[in-house]
PDB file of N, CA and C in Angstrom:
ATOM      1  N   UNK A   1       0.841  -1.178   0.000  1.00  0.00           N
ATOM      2  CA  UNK A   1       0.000   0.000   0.000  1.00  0.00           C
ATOM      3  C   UNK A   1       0.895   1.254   0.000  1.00  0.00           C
ATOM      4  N   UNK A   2       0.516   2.197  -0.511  1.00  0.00           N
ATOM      5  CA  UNK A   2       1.435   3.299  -0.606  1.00  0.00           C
ATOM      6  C   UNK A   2       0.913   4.553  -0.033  1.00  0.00           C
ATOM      7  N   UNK A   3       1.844   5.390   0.564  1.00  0.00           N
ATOM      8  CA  UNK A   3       1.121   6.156   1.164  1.00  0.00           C
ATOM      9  C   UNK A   3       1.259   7.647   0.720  1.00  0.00           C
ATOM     10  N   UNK A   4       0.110   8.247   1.251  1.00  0.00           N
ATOM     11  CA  UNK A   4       0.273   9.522   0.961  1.00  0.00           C
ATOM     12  C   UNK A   4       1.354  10.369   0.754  1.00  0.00           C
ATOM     13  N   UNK A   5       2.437  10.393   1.441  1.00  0.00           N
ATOM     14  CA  UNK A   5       3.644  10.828   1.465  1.00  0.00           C
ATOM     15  C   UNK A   5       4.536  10.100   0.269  1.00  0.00           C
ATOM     16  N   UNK A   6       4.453   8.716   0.031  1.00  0.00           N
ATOM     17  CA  UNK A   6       5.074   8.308  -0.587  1.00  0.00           C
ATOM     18  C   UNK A   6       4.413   8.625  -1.790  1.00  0.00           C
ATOM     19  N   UNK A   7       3.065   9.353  -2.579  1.00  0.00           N
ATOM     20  CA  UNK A   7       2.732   9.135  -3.545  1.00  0.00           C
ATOM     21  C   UNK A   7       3.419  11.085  -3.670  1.00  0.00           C
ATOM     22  N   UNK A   8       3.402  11.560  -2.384  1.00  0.00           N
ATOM     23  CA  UNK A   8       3.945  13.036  -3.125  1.00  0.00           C
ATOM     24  C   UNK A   8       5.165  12.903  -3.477  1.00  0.00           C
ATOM     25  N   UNK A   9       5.906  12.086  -2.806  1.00  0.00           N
ATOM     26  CA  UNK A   9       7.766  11.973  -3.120  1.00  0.00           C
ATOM     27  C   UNK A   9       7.579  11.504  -4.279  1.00  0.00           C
ATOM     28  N   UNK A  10       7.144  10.747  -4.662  1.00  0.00           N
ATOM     29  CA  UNK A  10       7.278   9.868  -6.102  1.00  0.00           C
ATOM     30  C   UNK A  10       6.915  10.982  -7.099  1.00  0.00           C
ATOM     31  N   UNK A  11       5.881  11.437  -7.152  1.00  0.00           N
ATOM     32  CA  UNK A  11       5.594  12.307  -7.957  1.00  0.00           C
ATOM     33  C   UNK A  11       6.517  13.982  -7.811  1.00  0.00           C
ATOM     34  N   UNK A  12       7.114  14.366  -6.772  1.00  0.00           N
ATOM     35  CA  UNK A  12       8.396  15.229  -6.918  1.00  0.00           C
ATOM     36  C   UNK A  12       9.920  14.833  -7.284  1.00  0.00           C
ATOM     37  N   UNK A  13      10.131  13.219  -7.547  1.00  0.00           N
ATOM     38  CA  UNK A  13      11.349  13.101  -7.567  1.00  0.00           C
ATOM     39  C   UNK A  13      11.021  12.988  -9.246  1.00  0.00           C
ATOM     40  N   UNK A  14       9.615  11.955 -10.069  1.00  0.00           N
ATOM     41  CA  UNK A  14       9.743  12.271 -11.250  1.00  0.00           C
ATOM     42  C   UNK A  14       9.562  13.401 -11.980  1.00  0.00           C
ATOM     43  N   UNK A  15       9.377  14.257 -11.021  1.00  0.00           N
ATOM     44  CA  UNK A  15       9.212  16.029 -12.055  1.00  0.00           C
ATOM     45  C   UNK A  15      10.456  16.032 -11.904  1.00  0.00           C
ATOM     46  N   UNK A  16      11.357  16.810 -10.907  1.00  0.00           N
ATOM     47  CA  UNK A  16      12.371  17.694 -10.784  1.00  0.00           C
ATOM     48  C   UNK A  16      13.492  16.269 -10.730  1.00  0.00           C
ATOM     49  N   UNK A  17      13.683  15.248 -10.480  1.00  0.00           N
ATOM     50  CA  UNK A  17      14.844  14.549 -10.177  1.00  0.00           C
ATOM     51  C   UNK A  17      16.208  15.424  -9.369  1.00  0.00           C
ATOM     52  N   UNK A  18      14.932  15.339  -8.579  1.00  0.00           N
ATOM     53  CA  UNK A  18      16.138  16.021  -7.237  1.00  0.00           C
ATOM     54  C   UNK A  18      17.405  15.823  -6.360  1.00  0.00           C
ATOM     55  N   UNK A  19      18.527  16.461  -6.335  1.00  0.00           N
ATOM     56  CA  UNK A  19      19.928  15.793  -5.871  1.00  0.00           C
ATOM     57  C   UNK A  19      19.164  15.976  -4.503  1.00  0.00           C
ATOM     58  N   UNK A  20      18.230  16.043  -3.539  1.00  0.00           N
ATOM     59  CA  UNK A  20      17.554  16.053  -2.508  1.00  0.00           C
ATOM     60  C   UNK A  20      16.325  16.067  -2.341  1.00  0.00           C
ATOM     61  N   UNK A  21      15.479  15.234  -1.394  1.00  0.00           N
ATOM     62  CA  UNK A  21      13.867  16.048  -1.009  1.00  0.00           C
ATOM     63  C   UNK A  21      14.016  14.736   0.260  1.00  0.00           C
ATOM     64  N   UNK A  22      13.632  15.887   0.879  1.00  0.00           N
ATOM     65  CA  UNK A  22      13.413  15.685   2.172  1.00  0.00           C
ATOM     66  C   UNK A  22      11.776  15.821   2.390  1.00  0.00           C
ATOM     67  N   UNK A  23      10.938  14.898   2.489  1.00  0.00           N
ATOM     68  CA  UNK A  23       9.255  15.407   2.929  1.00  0.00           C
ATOM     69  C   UNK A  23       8.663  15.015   4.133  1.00  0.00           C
ATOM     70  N   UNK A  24       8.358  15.618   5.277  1.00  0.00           N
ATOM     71  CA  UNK A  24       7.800  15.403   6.028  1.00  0.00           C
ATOM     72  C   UNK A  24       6.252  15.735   6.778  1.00  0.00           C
ATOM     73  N   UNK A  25       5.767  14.586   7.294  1.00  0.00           N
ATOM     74  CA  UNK A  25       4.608  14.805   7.539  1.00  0.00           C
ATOM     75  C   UNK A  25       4.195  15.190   9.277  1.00  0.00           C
ATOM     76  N   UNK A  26       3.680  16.396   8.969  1.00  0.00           N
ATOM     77  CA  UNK A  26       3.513  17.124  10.592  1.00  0.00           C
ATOM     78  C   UNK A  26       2.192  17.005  10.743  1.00  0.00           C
ATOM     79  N   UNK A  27       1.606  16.059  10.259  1.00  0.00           N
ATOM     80  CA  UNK A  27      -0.340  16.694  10.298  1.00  0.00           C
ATOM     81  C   UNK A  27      -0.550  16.223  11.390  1.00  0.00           C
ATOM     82  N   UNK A  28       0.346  15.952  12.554  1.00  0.00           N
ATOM     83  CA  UNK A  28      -0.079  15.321  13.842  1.00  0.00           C
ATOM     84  C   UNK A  28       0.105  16.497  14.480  1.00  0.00           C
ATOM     85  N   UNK A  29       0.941  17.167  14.402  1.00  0.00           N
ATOM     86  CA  UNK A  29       0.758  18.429  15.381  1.00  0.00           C
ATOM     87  C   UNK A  29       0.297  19.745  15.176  1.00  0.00           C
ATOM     88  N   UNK A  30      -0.811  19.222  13.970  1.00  0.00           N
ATOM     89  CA  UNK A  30      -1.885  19.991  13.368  1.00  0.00           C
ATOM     90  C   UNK A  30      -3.060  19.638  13.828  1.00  0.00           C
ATOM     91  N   UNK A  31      -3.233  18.497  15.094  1.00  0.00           N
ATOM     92  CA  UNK A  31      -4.336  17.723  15.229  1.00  0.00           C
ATOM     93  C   UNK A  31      -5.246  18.692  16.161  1.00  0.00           C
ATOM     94  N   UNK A  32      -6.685  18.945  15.426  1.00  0.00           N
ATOM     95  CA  UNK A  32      -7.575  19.916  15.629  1.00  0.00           C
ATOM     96  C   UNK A  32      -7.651  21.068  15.076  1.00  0.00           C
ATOM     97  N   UNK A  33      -7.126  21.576  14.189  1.00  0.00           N
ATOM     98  CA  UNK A  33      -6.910  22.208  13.192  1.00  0.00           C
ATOM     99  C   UNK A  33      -7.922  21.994  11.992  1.00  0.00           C
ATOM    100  N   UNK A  34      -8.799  23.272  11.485  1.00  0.00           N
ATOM    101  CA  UNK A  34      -9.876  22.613  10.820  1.00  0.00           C
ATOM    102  C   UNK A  34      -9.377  21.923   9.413  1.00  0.00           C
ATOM    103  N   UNK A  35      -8.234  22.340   8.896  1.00  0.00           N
ATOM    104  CA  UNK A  35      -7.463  21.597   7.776  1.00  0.00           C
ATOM    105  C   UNK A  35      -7.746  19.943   7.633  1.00  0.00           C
ATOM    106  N   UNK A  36      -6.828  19.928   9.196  1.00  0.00           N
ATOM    107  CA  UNK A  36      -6.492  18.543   9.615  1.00  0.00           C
ATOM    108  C   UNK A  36      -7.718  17.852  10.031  1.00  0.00           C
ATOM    109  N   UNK A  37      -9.030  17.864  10.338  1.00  0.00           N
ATOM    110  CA  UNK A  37     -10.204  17.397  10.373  1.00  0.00           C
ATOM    111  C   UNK A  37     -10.288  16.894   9.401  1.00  0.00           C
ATOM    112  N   UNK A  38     -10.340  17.135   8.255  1.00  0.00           N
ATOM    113  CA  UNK A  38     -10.794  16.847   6.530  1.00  0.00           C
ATOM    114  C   UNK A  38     -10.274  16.001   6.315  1.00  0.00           C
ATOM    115  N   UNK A  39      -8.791  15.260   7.342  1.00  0.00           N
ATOM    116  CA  UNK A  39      -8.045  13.893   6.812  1.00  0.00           C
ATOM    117  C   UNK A  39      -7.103  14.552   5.903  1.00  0.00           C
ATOM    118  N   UNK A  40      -6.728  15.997   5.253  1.00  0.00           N
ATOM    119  CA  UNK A  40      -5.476  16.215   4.383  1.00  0.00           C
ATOM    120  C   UNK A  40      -4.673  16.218   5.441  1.00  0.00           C
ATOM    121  N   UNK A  41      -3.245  16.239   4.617  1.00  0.00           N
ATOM    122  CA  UNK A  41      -2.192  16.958   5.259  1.00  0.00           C
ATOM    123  C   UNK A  41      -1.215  17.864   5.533  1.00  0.00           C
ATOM    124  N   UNK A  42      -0.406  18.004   6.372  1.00  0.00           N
ATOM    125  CA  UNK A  42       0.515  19.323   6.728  1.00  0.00           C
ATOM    126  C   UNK A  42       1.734  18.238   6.268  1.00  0.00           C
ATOM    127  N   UNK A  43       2.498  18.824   5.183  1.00  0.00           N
ATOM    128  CA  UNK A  43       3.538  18.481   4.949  1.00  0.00           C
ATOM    129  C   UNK A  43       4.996  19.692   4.993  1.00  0.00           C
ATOM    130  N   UNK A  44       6.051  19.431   5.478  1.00  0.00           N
ATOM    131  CA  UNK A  44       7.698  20.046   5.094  1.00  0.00           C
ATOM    132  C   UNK A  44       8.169  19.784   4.008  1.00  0.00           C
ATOM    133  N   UNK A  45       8.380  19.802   2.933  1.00  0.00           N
ATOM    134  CA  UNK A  45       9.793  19.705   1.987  1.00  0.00           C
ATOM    135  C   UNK A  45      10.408  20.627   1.904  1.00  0.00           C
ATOM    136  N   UNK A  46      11.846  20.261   2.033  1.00  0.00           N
ATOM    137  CA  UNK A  46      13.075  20.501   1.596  1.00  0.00           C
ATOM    138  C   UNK A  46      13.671  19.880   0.341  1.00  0.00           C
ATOM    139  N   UNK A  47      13.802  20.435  -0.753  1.00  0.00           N
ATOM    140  CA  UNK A  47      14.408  20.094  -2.557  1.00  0.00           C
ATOM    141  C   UNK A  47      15.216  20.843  -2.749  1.00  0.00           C
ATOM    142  N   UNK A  48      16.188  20.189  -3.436  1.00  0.00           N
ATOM    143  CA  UNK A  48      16.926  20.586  -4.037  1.00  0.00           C
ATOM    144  C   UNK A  48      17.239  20.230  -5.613  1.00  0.00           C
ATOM    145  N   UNK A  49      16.897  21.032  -6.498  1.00  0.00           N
ATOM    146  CA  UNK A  49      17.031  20.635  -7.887  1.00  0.00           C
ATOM    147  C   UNK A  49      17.519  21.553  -8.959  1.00  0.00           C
ATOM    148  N   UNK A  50      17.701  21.232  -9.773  1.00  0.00           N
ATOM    149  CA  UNK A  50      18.376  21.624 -10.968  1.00  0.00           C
ATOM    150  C   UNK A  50      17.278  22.830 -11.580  1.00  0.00           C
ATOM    151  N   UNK A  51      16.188  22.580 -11.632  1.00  0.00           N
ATOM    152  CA  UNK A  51      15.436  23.343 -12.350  1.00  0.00           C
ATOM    153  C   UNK A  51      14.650  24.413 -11.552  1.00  0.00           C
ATOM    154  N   UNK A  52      15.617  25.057 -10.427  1.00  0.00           N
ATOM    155  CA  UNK A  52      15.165  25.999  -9.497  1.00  0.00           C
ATOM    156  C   UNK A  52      16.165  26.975  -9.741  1.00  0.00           C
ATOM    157  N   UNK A  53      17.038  26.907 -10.107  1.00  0.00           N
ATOM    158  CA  UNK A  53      18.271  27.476 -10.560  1.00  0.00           C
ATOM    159  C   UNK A  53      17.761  28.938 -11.322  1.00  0.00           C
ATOM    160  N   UNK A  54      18.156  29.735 -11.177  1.00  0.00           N
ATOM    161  CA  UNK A  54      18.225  31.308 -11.328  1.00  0.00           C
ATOM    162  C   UNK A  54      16.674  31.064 -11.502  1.00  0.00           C
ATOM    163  N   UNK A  55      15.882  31.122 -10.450  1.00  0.00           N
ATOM    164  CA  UNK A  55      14.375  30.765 -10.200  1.00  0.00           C
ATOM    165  C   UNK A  55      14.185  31.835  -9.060  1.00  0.00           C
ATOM    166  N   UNK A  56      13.050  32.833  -8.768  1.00  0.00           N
ATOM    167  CA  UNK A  56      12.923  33.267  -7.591  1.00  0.00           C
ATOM    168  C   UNK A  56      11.676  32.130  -6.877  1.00  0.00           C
ATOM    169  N   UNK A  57      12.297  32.714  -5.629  1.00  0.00           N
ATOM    170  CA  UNK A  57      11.650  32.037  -4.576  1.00  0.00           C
ATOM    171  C   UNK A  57      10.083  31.222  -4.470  1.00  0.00           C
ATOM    172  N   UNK A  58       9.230  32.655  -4.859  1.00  0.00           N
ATOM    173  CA  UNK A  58       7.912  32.817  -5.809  1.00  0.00           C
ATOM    174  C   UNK A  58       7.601  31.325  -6.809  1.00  0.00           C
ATOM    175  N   UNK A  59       8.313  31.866  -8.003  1.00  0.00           N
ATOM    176  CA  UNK A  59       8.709  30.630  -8.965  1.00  0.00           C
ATOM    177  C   UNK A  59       9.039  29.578  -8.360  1.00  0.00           C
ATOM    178  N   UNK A  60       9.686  29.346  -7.861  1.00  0.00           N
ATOM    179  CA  UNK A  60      10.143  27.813  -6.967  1.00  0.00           C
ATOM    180  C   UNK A  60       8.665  27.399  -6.307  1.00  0.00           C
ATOM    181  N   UNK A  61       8.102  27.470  -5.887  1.00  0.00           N
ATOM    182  CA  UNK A  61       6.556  27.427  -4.983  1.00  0.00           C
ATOM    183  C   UNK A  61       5.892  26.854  -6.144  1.00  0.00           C
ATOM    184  N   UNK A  62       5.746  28.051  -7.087  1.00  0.00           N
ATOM    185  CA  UNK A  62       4.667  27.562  -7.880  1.00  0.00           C
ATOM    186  C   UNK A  62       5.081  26.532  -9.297  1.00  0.00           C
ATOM    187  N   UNK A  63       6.570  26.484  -9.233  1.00  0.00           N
ATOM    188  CA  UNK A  63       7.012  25.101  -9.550  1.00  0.00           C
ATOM    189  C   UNK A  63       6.598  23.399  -9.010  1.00  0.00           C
ATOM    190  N   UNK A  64       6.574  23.525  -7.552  1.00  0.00           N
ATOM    191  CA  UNK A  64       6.094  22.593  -6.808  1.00  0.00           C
ATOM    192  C   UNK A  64       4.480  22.720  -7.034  1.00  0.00           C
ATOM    193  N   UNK A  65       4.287  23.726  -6.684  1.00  0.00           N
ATOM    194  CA  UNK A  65       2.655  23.711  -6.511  1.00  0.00           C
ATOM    195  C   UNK A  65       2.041  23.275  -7.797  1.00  0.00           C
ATOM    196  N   UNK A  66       2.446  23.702  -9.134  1.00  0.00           N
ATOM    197  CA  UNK A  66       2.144  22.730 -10.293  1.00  0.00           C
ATOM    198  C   UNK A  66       2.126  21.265 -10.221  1.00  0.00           C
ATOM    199  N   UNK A  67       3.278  21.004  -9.510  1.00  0.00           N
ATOM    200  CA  UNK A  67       3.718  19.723  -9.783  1.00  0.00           C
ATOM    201  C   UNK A  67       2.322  18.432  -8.879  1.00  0.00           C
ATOM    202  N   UNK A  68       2.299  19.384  -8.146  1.00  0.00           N
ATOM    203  CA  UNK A  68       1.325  18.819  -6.883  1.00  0.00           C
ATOM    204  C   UNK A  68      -0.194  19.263  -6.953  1.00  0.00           C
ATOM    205  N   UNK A  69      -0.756  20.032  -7.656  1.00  0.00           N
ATOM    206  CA  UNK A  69      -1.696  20.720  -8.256  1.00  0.00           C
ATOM    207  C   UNK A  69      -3.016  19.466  -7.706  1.00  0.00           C
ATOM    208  N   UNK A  70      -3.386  18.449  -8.761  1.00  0.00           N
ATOM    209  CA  UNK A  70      -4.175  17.433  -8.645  1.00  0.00           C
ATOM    210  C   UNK A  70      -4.412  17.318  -6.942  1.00  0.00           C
ATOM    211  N   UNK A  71      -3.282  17.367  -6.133  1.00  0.00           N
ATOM    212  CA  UNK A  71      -3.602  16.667  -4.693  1.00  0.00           C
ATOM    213  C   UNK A  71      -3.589  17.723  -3.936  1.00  0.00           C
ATOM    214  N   UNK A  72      -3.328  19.005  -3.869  1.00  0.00           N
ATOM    215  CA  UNK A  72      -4.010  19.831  -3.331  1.00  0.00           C
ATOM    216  C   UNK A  72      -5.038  20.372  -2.540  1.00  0.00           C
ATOM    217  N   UNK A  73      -5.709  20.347  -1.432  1.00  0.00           N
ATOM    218  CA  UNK A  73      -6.681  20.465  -0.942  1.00  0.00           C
ATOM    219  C   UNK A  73      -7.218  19.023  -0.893  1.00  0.00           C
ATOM    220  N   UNK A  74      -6.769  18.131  -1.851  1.00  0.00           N
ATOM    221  CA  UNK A  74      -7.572  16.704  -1.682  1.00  0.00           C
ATOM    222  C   UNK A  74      -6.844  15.859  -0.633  1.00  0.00           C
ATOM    223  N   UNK A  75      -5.427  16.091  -0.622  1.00  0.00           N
ATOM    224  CA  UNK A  75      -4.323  15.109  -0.089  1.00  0.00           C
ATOM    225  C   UNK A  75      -3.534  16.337   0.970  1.00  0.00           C
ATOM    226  N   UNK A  76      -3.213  17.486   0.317  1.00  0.00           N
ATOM    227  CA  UNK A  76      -2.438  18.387   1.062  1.00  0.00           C
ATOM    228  C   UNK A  76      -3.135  19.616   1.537  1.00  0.00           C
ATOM    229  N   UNK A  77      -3.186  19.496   2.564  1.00  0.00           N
ATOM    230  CA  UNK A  77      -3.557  21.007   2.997  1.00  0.00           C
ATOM    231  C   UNK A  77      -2.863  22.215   3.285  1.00  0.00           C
ATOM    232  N   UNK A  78      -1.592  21.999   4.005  1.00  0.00           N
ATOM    233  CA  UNK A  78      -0.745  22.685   4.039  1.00  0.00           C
ATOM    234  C   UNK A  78       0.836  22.559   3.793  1.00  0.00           C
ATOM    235  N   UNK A  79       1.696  22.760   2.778  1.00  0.00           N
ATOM    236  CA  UNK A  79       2.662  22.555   2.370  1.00  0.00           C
ATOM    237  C   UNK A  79       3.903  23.512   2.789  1.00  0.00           C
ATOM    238  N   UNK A  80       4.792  23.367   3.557  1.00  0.00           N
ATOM    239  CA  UNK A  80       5.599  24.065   3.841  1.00  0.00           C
ATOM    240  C   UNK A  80       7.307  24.018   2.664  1.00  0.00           C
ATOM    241  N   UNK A  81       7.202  24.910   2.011  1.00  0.00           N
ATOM    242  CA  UNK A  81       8.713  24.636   0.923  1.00  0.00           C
ATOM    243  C   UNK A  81       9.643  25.131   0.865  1.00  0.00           C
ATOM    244  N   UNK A  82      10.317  24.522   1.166  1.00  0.00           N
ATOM    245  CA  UNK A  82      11.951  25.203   1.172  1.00  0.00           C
ATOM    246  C   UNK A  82      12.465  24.739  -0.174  1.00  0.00           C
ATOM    247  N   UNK A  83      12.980  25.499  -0.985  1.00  0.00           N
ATOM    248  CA  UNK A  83      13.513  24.406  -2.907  1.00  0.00           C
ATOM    249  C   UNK A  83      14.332  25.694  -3.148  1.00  0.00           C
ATOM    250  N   UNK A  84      15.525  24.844  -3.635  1.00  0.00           N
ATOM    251  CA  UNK A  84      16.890  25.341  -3.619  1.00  0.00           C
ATOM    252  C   UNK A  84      17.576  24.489  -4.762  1.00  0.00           C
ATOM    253  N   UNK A  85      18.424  25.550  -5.359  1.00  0.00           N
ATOM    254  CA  UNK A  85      19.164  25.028  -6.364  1.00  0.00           C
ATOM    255  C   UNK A  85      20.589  24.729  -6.051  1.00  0.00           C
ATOM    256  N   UNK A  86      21.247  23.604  -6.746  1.00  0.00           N
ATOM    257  CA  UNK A  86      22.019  23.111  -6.123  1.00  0.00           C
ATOM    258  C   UNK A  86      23.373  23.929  -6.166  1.00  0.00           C
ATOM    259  N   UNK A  87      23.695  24.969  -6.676  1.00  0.00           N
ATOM    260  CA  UNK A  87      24.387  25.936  -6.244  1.00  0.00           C
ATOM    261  C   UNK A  87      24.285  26.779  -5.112  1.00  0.00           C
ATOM    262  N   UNK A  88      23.152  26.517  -4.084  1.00  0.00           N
ATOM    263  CA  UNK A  88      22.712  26.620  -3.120  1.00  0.00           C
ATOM    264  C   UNK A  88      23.099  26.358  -1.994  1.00  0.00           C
ATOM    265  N   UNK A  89      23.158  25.061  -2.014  1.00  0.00           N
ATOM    266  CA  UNK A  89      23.314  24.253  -0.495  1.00  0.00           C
ATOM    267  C   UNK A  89      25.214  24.117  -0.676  1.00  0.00           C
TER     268      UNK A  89
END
């Protein structure tokens, strides 16, 4: 069975093929939160990829947020992003 988390990693490592992503799931210490009622979740990533590169910050977001678009509000409620190009880190 695969899980929620694992279906967002999968689907961020085949967009960007990232030299990093780190994703974590906090929707537990979101618990009672009207988000977190609905069953979505509060996720962290940290990425690092190639195609963030002379990207502003802005752009980087709505790079991910494309990518993740479909699960949005259905799967994710709140996404926290840190995405960095690898001249970066």
């Amino acid at each position: 069975m695969t899980t929620r988390i694992d279906q967002i990693r999968a689907r961020l490592v085949e967009t960007f093929a990232p030299e990093a992503c780190q994703l974590e799931d906090e929707s537990a210490l979101h618990a009672g939160h009207a988000g977190a009622a609905s069953g979505v979740g509060h996720f962290r990533l940290f990425i690092v990829a190639e195609q963030f590169e002379k990207q502003s910050r802005i752009n980087r977001h709505r790079l991910v947020y494309d990518c993740l678009s479909d699960m949005m509000h259905k799967d994710i409620h709140a996404l926290a992003i840190t995405a960095l190009a690898p001249s970066e880190i």
